[in-house]
Protein backbone atom coordinates (compact mmCIF):
# COMPACT_ATOMS: atom_id res chain seq x y z
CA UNK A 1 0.00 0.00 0.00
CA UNK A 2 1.68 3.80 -0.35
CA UNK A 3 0.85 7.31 0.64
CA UNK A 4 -0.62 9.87 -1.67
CA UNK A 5 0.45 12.92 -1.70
CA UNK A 6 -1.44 16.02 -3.13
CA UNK A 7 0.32 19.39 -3.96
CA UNK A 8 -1.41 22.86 -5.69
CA UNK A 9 -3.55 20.52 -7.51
CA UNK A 10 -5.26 22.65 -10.07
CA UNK A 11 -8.05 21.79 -12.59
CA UNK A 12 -10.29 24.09 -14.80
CA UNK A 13 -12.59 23.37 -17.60
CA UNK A 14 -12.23 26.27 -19.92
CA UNK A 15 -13.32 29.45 -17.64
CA UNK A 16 -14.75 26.87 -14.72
CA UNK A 17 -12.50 26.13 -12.18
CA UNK A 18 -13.33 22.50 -10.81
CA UNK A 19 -10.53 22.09 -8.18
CA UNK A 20 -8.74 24.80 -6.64
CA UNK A 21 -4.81 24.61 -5.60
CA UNK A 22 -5.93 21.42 -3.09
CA UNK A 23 -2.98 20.36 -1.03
CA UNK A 24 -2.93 17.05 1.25
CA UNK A 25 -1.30 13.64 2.23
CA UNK A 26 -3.20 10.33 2.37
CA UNK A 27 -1.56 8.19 4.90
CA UNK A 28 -0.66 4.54 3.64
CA UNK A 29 -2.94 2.17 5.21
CA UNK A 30 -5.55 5.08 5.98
CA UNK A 31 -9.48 4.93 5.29
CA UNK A 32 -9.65 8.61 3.63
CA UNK A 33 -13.05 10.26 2.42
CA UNK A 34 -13.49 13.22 0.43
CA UNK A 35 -16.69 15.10 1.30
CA UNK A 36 -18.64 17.25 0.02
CA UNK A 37 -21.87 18.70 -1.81
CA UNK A 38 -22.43 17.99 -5.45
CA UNK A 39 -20.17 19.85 -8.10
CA UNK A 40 -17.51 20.99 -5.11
CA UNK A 41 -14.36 19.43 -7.04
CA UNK A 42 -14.08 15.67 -5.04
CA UNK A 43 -15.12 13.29 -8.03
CA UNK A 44 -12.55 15.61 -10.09
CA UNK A 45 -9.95 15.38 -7.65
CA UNK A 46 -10.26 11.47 -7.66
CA UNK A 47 -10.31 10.69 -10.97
CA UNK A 48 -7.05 12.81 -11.01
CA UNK A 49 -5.53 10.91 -8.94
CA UNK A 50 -6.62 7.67 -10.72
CA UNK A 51 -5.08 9.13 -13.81
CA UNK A 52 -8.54 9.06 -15.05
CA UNK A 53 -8.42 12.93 -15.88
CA UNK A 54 -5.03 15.27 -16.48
CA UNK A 55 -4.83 17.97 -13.68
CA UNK A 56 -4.19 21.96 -15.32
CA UNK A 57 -1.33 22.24 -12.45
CA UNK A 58 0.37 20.51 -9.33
CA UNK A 59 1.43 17.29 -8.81
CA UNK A 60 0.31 13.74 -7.78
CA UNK A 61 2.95 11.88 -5.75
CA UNK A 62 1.92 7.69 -5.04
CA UNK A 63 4.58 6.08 -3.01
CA UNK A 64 6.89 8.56 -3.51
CA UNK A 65 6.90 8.90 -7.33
CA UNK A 66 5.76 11.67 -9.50
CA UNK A 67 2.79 9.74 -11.42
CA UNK A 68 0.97 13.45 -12.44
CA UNK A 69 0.65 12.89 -15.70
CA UNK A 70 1.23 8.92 -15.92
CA UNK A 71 -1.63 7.03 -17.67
CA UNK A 72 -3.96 5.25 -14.82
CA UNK A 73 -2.63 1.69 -16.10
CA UNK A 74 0.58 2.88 -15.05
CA UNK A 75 -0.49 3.86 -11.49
CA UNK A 76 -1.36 0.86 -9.79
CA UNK A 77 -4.64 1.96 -8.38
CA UNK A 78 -7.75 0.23 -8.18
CA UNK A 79 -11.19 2.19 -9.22
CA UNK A 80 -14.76 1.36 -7.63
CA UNK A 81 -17.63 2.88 -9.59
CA UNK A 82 -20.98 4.03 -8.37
CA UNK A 83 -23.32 1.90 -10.55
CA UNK A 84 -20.41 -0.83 -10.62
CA UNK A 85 -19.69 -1.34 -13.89
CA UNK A 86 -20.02 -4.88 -14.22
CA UNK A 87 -19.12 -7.40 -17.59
CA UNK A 88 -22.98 -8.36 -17.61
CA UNK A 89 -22.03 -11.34 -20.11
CA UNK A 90 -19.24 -13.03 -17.35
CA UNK A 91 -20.20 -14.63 -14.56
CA UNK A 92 -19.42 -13.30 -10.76
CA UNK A 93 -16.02 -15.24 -11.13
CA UNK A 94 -15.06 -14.19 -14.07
CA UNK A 95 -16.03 -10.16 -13.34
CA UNK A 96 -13.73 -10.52 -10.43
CA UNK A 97 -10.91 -12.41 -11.91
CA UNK A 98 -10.88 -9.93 -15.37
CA UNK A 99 -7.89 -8.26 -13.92
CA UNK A 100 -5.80 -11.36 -12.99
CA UNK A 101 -6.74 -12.33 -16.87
CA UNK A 102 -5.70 -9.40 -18.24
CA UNK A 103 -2.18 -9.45 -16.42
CA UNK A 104 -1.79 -13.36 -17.78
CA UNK A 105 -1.05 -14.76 -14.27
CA UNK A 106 -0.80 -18.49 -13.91
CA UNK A 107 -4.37 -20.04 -14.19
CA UNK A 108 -4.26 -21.53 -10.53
CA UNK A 109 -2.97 -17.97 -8.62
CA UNK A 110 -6.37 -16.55 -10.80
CA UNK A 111 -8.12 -19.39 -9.15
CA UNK A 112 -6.83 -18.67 -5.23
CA UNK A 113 -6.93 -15.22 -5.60
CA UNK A 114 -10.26 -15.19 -6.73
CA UNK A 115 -11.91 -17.32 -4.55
CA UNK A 116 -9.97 -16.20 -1.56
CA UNK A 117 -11.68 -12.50 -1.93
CA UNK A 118 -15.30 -14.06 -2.16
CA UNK A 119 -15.21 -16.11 0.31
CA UNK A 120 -13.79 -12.80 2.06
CA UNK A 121 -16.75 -10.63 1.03
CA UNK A 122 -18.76 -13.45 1.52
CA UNK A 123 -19.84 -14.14 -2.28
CA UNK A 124 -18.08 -17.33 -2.73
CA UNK A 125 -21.15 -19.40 -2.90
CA UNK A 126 -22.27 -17.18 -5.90
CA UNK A 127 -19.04 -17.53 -8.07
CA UNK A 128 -20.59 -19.36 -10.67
CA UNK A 129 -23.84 -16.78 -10.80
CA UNK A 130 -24.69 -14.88 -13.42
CA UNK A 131 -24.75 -11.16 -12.25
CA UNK A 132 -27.66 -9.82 -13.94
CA UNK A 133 -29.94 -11.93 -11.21
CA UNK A 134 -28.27 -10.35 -8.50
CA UNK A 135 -29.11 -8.10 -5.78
CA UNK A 136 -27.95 -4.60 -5.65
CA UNK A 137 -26.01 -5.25 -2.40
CA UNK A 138 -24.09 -8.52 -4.12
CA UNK A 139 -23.68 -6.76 -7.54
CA UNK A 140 -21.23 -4.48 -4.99
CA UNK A 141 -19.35 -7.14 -3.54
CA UNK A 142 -18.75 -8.56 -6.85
CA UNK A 143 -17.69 -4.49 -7.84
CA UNK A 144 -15.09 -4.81 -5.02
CA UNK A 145 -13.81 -8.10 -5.35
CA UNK A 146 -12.62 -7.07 -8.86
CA UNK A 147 -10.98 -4.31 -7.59
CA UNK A 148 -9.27 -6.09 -4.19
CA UNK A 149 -8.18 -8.99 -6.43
CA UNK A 150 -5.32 -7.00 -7.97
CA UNK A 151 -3.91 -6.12 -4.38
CA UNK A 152 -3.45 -2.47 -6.14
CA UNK A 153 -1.28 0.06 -3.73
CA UNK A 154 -4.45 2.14 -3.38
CA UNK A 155 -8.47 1.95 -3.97
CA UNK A 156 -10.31 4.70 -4.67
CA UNK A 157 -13.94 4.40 -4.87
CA UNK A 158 -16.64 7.32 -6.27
CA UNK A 159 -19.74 7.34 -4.02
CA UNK A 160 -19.93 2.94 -4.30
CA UNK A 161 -23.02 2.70 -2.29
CA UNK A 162 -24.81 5.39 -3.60
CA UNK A 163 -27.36 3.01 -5.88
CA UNK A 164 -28.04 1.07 -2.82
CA UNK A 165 -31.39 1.72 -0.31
CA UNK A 166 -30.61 2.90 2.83
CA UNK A 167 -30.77 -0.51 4.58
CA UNK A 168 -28.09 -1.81 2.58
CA UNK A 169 -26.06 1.39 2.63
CA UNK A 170 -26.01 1.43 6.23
CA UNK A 171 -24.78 -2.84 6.15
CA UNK A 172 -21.98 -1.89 3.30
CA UNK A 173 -21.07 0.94 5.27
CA UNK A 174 -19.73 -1.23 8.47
CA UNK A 175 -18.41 -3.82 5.84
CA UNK A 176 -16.26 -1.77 3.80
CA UNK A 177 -14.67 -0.44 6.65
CA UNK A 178 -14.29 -3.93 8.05
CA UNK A 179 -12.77 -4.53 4.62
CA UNK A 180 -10.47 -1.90 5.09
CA UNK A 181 -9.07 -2.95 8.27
CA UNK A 182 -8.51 -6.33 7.23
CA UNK A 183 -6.79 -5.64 3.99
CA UNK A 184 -5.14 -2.45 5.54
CA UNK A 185 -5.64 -0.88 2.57
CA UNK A 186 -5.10 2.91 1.06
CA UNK A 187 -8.27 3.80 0.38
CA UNK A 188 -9.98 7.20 -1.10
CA UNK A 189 -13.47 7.02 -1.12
CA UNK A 190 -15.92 9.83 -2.39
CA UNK A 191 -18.99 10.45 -1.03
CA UNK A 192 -21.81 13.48 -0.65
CA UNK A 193 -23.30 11.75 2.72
CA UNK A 194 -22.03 12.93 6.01
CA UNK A 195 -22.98 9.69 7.77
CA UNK A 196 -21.06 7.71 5.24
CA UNK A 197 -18.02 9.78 5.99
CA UNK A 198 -18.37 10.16 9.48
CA UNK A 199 -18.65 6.44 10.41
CA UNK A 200 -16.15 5.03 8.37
CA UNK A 201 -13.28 7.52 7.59
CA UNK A 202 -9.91 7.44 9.75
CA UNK A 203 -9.68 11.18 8.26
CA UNK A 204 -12.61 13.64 6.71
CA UNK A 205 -11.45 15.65 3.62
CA UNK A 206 -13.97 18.38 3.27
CA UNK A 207 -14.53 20.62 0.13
CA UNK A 208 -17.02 23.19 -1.41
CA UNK A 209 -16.51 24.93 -4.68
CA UNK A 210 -13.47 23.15 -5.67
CA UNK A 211 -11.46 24.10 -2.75
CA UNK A 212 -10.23 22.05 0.28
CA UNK A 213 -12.23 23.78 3.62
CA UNK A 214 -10.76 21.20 6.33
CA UNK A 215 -9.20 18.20 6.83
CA UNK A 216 -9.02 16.10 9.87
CA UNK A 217 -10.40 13.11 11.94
CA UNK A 218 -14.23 12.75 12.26
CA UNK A 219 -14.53 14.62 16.07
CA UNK A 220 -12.47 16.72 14.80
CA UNK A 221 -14.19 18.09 12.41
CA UNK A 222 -17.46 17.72 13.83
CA UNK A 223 -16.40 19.48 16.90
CA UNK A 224 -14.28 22.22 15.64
CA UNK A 225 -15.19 23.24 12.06
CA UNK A 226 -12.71 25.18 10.67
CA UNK A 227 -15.25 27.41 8.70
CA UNK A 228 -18.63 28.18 8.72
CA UNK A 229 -19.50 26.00 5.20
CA UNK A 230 -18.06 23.06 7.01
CA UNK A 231 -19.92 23.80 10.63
CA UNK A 232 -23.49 23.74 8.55
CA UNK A 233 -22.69 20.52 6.60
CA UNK A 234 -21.64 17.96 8.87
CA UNK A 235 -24.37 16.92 11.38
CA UNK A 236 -28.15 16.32 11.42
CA UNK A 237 -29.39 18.97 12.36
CA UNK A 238 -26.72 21.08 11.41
CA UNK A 239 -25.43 23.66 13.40
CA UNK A 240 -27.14 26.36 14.27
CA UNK A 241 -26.06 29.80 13.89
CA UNK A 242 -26.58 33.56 15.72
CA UNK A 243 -25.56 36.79 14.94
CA UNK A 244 -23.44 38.20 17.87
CA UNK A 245 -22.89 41.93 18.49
CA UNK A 246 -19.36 43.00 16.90
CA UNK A 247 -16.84 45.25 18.46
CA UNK A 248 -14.33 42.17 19.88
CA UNK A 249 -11.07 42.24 20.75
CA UNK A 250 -8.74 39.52 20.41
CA UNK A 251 -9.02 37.47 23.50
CA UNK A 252 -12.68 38.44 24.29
CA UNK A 253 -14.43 35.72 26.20
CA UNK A 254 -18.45 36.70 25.74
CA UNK A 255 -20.46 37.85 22.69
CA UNK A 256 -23.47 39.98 23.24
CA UNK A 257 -26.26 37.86 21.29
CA UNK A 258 -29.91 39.84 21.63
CA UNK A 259 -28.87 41.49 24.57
CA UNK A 260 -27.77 38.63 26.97
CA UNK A 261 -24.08 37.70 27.52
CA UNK A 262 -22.97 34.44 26.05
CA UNK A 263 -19.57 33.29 27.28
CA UNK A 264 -17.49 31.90 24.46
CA UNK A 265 -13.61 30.69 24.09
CA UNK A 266 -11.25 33.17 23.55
CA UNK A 267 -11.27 34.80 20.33
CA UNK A 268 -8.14 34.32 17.68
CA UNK A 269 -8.50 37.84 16.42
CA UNK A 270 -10.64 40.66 16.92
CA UNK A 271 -13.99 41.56 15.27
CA UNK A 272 -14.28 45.41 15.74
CA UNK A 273 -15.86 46.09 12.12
CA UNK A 274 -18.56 43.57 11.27
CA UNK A 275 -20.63 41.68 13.53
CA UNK A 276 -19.85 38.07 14.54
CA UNK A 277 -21.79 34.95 13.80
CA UNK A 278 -21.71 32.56 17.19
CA UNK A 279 -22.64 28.33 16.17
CA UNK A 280 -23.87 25.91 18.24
CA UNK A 281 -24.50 22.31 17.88
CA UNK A 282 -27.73 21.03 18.86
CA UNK A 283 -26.94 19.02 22.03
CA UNK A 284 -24.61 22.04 23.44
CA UNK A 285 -28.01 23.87 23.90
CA UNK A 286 -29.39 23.35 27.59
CA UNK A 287 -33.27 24.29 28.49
CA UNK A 288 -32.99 26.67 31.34
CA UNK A 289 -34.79 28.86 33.13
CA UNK A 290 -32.30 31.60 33.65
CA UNK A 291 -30.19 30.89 30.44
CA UNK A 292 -29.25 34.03 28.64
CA UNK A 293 -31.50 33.90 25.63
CA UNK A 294 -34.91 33.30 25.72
CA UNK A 295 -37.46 31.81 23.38
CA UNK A 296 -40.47 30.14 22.86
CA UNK A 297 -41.12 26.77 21.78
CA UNK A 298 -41.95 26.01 17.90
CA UNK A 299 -41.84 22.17 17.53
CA UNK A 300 -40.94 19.10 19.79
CA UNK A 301 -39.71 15.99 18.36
CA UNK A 302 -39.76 12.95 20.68
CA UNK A 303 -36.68 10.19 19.39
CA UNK A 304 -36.18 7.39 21.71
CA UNK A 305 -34.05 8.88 24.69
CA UNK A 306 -33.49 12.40 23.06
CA UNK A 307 -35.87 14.60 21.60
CA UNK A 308 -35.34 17.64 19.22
CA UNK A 309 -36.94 21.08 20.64
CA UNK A 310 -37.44 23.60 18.10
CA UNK A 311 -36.77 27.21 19.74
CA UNK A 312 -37.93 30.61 17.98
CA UNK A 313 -35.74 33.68 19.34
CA UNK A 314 -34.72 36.93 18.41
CA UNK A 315 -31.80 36.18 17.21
CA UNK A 316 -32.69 32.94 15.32
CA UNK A 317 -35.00 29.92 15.24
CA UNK A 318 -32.68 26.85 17.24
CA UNK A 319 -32.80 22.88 17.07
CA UNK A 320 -32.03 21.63 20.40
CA UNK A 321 -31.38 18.01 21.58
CA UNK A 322 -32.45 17.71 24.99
CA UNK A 323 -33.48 14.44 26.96
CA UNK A 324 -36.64 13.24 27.15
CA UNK A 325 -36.98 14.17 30.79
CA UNK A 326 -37.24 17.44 30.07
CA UNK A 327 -40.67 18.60 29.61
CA UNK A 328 -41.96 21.38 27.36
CA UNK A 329 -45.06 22.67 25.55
CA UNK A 330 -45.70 24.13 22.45
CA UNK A 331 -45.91 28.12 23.04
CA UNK A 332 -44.28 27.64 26.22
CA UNK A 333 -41.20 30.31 26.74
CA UNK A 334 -37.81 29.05 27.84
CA UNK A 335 -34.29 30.04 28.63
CA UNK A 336 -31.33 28.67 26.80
CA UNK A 337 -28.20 28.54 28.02
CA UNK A 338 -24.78 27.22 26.20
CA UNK A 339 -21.90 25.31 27.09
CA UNK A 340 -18.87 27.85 26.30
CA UNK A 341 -16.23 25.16 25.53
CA UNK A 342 -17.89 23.91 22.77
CA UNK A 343 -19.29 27.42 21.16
CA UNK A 344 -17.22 28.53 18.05
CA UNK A 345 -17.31 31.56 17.08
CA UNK A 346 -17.22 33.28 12.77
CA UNK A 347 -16.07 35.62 10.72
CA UNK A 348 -18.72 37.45 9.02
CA UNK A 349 -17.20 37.87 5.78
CA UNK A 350 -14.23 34.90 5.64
CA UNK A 351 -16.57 32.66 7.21
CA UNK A 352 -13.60 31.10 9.30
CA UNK A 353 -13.62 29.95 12.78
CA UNK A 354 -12.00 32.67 14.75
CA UNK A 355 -11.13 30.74 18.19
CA UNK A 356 -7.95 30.49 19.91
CA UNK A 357 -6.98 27.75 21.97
CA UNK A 358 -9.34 25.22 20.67
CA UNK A 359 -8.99 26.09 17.10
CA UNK A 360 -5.55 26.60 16.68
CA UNK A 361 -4.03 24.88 13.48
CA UNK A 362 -7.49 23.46 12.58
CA UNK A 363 -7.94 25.50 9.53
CA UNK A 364 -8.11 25.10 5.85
CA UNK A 365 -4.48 24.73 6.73
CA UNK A 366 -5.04 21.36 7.98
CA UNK A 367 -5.09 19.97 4.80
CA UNK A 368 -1.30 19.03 5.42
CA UNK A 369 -1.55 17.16 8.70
């Protein structure tokens, strides 16, 4: 397996700029995923690296080497499609073994190799199967078994379960990343859905309009978004956001936010022209009578153990996840009140998270961790 290593990668299409100067290392043996909303440059940037598609500048490094513009035959990579991409006329042990056949290996290593990833993803019984009579779910195994079989340095794979219903998405998700920790395999994998990325990625790669916004383990970048883009993506329900009085100096510890006081960590730089924008997860909101903002109730969701209150203000309607011992009404007016570690506070017009000590080196800049 082998690191990748991304520098100023550049791409444009005529006057449209697809991917932006992205810099960033893939780790060998890491579980990496590229996320992001549709158009934002990830399917671009992966197909670059599979030598699927030339980049306009930068440079690809695999292992070491310099394989920018080497043709993807010459790259040792292995590519996973969304809607598989399947020889409909072969059978599921020829599909898998096409690559072995191609390469002319001895007849019996084509024979072991093939059956041993099977019986790994747990298709061996349907080797001799066409796959035009199989399920969605097995049509993907048979998808990744062609791709394993080669024992390429790294996979990459563009949104794989994305034709798959949610039941099976959820069961491929927890077996590709058992996969992947068996194999130990480099593995890129594209993908628009948050959950997806946040239960099986070792690292989070997150872009928007063709540039790289964060990159960084999962609680990391749940926990301390490095901009505002990222902070609204990533979680159900996203973040919610306030505007906060301006006028901060670097190393203020409050923002004014309708009139209360809300206690924040210590701001990066100041804020004395524009006015700030203060986010707050969900379950960092805490029903309280003599919280600092006040609201009254919209909407109460009851889910199990938690329920999700829905808070109008003045500053800003709110999702809160509170427990289900906590009783409100519809109408009823409440106090909210915040825990300050986990508050992060905006930039108005950048959009990046302007915190100190918590936020530190967890910006765009990550990208080369």
């Amino acid at each position: 397996m082998a690191e990748i290593r991304i520098e100023n990668l550049h791409k444009a299409f005529g006057d449209f700029v697809a991917v932006r100067d992205s810099a960033f290392t893939i780790r060998d043996g890491e579980f990496f995923v590229m996320l992001g909303p549709s158009g934002c440059g990830k399917t671009t940037t992966l197909r670059m690296i599979a030598g699927l598609e030339m980049p306009s500048a930068g440079k690809i490094f695999l292992d070491g080497e310099d394989v920018t513009f080497n043709r993807g035959s010459e790259r040792d990579i292995a590519f996973v499609f969304q809607l598989f991409a399947l020889y409909p006329h072969m059978n599921v042990r020829k599909n898998i073994s096409f690559p072995l056949r191609i390469q002319r290996l001895p007849r019996r290593e084509i024979r072991e190799r093939t059956e041993e990833v099977a019986k790994l993803l747990r298709i061996d019984h349907l080797l001799n199967r066409p796959v035009g009579g199989l399920s969605s779910g097995d049509r993907q195994r048979v998808a990744l078994g062609r791709a394993i079989v080669r024992r390429a340095k790294a996979f990459l794979m563009d949104e794989p379960l994305g034709a798959l219903d949610a039941e099976f998405r959820e069961l491929m998700c927890e077996e590709l990343r058992l996969l992947h920790n068996r194999i130990g395999a480099t593995t890129v994998y594209v993908t628009h859905d948050q959950i997806e990325a946040m239960s099986m990625a070792d690292r989070i790669c997150v872009m928007d309009q063709g540039e790289v916004l964060q990159v960084g383990p999962p609680m990391e970048v749940y926990e301390r978004p490095a901009t505002r883009f990222v902070a609204g993506f990533i979680g159900s329900p996203a973040m919610n956001f306030l505007r906060a009085k301006g006028g901060l100096e670097a190393g203020a510890s409050g923002v004014e936010v309708n009139g209360g006081r809300i206690a924040v960590p210590r701001l990066q730089e100041a804020l004395d022209h524009a006015d700030a924008v203060l986010g707050v997860r969900p379950e960092h909101i805490r029903i309280a009578g003599d919280g600092p903002l006040r609201g009254r109730v919209f909407g109460v969701e009851y889910m199990g153990t938690r329920q999700l209150v829905t808070v109008d203000t003045d500053a800003g309607r709110l999702k809160i996840r509170a427990p289900n011992t906590v009783r409100v009404d519809y109408g009823e007016t409440v106090g909210l009140d915040f825990e300050t570690e986990r508050l992060v506070v905006f930039h108005p017009e950048s959009d990046r998270a302007v915190m100190s000590e918590l936020y530190a080196g967890a910006g765009a800049g990550g990208g080369h961790a």
